[in-house]
Protein backbone atom coordinates (compact mmCIF):
# COMPACT_ATOMS: atom_id res chain seq x y z
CA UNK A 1 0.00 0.00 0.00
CA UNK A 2 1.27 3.55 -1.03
CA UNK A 3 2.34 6.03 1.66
CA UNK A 4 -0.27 8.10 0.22
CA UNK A 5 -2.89 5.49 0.73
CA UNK A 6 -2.41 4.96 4.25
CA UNK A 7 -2.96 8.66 5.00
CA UNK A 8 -5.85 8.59 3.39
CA UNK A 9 -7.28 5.27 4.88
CA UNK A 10 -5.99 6.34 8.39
CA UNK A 11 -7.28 9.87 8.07
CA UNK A 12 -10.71 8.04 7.38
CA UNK A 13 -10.67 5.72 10.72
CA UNK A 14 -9.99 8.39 12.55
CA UNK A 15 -13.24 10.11 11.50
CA UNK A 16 -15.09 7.49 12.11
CA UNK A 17 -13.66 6.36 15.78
CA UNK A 18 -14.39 9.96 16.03
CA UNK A 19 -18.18 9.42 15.06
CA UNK A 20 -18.85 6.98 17.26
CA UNK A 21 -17.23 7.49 20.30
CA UNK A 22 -17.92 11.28 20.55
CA UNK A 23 -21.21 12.24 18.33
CA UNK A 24 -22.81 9.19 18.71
CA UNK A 25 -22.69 9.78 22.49
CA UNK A 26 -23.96 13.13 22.27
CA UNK A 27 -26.86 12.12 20.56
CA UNK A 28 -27.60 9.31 23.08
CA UNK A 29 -27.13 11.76 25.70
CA UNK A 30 -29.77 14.14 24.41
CA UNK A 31 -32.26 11.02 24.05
CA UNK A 32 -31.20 10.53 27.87
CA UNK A 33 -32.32 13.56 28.84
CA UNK A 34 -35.61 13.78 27.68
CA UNK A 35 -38.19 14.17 30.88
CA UNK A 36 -41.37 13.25 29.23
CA UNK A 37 -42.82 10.86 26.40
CA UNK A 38 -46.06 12.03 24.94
CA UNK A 39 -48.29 9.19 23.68
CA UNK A 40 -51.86 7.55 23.35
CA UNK A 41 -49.79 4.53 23.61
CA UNK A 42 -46.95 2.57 24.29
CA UNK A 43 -46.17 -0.95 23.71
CA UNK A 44 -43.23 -3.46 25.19
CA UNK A 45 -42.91 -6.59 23.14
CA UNK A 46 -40.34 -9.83 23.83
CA UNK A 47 -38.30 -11.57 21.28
CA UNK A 48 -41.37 -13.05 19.79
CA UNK A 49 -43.66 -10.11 19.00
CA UNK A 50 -45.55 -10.66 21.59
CA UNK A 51 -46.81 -7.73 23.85
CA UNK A 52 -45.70 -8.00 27.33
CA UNK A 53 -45.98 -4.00 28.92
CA UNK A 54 -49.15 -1.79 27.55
CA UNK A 55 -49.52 1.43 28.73
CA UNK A 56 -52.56 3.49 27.07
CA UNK A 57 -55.35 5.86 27.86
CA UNK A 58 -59.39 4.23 28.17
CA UNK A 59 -61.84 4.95 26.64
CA UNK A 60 -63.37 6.93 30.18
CA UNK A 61 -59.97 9.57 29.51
CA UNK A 62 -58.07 7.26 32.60
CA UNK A 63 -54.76 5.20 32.24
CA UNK A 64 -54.66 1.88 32.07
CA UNK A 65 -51.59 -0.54 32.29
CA UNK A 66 -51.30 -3.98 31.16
CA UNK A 67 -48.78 -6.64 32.15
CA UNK A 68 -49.23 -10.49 30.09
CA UNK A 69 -47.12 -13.48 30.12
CA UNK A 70 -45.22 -14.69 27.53
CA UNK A 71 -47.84 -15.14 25.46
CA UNK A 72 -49.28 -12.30 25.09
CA UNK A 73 -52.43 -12.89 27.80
CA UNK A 74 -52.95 -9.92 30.78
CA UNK A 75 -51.91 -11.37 33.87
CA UNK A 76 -51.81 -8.26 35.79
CA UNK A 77 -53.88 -4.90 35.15
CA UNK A 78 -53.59 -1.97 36.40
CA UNK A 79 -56.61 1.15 35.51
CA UNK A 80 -58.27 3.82 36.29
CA UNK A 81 -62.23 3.94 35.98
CA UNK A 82 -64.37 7.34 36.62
CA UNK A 83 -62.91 8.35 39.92
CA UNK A 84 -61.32 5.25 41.17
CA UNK A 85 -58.48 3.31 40.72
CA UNK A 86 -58.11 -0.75 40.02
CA UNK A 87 -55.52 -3.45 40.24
CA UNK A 88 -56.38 -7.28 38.83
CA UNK A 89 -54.90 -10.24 38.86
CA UNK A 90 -55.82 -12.87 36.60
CA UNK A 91 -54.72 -16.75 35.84
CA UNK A 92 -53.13 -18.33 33.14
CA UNK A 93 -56.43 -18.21 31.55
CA UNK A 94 -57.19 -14.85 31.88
CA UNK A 95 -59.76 -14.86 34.21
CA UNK A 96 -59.51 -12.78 37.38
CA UNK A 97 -58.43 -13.97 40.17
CA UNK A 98 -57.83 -11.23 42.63
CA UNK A 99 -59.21 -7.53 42.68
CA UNK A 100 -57.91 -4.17 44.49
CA UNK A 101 -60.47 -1.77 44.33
CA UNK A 102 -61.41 1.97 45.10
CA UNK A 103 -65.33 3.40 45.90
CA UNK A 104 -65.90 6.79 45.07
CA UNK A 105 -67.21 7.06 48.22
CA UNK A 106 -63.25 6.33 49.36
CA UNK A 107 -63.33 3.04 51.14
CA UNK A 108 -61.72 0.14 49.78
CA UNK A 109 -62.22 -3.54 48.73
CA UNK A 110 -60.36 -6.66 47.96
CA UNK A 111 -62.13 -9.78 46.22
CA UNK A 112 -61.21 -12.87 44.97
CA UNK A 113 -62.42 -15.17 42.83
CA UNK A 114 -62.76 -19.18 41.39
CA UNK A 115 -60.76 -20.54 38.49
CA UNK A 116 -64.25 -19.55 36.65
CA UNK A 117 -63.58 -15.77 37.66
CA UNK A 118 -66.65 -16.09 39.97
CA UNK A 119 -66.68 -13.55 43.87
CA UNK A 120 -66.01 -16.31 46.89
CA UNK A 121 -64.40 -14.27 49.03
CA UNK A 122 -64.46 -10.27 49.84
CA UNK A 123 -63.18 -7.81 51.96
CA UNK A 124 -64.89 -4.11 51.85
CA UNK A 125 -65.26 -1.18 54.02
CA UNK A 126 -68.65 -0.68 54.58
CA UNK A 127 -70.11 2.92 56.26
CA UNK A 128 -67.01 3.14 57.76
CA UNK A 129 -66.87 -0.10 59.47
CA UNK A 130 -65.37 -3.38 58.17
CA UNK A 131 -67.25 -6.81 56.18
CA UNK A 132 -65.77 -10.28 55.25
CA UNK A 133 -68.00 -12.41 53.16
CA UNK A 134 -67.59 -15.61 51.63
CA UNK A 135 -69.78 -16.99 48.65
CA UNK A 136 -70.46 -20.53 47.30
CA UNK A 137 -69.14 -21.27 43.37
CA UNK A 138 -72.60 -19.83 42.18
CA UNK A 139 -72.27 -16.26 44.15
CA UNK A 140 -74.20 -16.92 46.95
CA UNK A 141 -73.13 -15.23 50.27
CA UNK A 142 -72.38 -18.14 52.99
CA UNK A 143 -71.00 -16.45 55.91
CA UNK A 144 -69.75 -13.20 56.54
CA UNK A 145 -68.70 -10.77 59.87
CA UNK A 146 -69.07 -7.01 59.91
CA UNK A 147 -68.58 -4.27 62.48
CA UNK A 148 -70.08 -0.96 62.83
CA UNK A 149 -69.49 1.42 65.97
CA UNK A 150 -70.87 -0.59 68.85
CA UNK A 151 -70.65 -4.03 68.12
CA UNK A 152 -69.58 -6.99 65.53
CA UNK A 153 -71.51 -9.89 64.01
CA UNK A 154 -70.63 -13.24 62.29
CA UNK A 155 -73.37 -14.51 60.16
CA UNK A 156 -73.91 -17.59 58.50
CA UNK A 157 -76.48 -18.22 54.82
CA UNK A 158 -78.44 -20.81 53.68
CA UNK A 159 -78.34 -22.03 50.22
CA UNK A 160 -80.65 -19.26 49.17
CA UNK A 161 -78.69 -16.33 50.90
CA UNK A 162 -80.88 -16.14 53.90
CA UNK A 163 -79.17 -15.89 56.85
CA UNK A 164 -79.44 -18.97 58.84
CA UNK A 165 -77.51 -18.00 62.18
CA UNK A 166 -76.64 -14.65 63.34
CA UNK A 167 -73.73 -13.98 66.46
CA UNK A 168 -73.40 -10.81 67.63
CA UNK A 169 -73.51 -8.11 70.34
CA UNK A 170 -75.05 -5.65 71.11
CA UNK A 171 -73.25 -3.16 72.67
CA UNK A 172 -72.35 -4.95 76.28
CA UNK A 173 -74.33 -8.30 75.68
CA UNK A 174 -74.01 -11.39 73.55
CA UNK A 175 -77.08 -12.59 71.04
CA UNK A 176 -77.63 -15.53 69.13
CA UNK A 177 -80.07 -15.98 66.49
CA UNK A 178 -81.42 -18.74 64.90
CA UNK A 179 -83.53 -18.66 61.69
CA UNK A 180 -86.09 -20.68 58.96
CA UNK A 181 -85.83 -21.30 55.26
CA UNK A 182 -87.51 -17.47 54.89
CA UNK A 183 -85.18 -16.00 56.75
CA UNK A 184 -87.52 -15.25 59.85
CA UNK A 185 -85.75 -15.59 62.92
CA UNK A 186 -87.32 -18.47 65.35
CA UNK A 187 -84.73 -18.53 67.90
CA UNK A 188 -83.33 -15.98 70.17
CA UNK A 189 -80.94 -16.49 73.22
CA UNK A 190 -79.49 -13.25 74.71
CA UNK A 191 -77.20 -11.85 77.61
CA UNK A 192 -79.17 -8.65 78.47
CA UNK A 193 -78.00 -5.50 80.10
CA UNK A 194 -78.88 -3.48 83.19
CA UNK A 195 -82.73 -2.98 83.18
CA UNK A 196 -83.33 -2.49 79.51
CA UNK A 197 -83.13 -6.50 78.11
CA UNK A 198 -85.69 -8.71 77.15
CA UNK A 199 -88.80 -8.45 78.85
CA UNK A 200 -86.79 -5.98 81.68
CA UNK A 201 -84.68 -8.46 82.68
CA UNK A 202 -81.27 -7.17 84.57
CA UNK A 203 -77.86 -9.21 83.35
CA UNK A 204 -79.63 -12.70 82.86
CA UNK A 205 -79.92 -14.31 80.05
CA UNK A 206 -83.17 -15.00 77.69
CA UNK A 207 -84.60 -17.61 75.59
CA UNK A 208 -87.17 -16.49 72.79
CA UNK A 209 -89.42 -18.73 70.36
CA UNK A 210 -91.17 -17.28 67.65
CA UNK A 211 -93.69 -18.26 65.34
CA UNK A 212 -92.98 -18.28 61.45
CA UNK A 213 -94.43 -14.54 61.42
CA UNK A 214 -91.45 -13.41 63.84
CA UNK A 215 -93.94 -13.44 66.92
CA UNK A 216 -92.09 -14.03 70.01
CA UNK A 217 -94.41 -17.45 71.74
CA UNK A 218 -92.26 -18.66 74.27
CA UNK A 219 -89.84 -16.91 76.31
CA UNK A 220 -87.53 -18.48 79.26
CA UNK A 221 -85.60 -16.13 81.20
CA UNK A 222 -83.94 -15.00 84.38
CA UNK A 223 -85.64 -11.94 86.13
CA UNK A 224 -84.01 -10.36 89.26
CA UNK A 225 -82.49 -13.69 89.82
CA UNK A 226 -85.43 -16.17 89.43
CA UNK A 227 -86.61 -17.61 86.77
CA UNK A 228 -89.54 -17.56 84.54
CA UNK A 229 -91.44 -18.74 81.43
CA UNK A 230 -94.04 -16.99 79.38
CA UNK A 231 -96.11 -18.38 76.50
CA UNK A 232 -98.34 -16.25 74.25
CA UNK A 233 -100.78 -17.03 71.53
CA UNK A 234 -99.79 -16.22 67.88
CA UNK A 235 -100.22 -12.56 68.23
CA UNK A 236 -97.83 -12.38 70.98
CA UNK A 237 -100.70 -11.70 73.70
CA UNK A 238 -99.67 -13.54 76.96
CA UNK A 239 -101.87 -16.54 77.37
CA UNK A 240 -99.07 -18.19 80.47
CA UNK A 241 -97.00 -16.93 82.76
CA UNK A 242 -94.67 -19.09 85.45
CA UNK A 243 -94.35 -17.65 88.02
């Protein structure tokens, strides 16, 4: 190779080390720098095509944010509905399992669901106070427990989501109740407190029967530290009293 020729080529490689090293870097520096993307969209894809990260805007003018598997199918989500906000999780299948949600009204619930994407479990704020609930594979509430100010309650549902056994107080005493098919309570046993229980009783303890109309018929109880029993006709007028 001529003298000549080796200039040249050399001059040449030196332009181009210079390229890369030095203008290449300040253009990846500007793209660096850049402190916001502007877009209706944006889309992550692996080495197959498939989309893995989608970021867009819903139709309600909210964001929404999509993670999927390899495959393309959501497994997480990630939106924003009206004035609320929403996380889901869903199985291989895409149907949700799992739910974080937002009320307007600012509480909070959590749900999850079957392999069919169906509610059997939930946990809400309710009026301020707390709720559990469980539900059968068809949606029907089973049992549940709630709180409000004064007191808490565990209930339990027949097969038609009447409730079928109720625990709970009542401010400073206990209650169980017992009820039909209908959802009309026949049973009653209470702790009562001072002077305003049950038929006046004062920190006994009460049975009540009641007819399928929710008419109190039988009652068994402590008052002032004896006992007594009362039986009434089916309007509730007292037809016998012990003692």
């Amino acid at each position: 190779m001529k003298k000549i020729e080796r200039i040249f080529l050399y001059s040449m490689l030196t332009v181009l080390m210079f390229h890369v090293f030095l203008v290449d870097d300040t253009v990846q520096s500007k793209v660096a720098i850049q402190e916001e993307i502007r877009a209706r969209s944006i889309v992550i894809v692996n080495d197959k095509g498939h989309n893995v990260i989608e970021l867009f805007a819903n139709d309600d003018g909210g964001g929404m944010i999509s993670i999927n598997n390899k495959l393309g199918n959501m497994v997480v989500g990630m939106a924003n509905f009206e004035e609320s906000g929403m996380i889901g999780i869903y199985n291989k299948n895409g149907v949700p399992v799992v739910f974080l949600n937002s009320y307007d009204t600012g509480g909070g619930m959590i749900g999850v669901g079957n392999k069919d994407g169906v509610l059997v479990a939930d946990m809400s704020e309710h009026e301020n106070n707390g709720l559990i609930r469980t539900y059968n594979k068809d949606g029907i509430v089973f049992a549940g427990m709630s709180s409000n100010n004064d007191s808490g309650t565990m209930s339990i549902f027949n097969r038609d989501g009447k409730p079928g056994v109720m625990l709970d107080t009542m401010r400073d005493y206990g209650r169980i109740s017992i009820f039909n098919k209908v959802g009309t309570q026949v049973i009653n046993l209470n702790a009562t407190r001072d002077g305003k229980g049950t038929m006046g009783i004062t920190n006994g303890g009460t049975i009540g029967v009641y007819n399928e109309a929710g008419k109190m018929v039988v009652g068994l109880g402590d008052l002032n530290n004896d006992g007594f029993i009362v039986v009434r006709d089916r309007n509730a007028n007292p037809t016998v009293k012990l003692p």
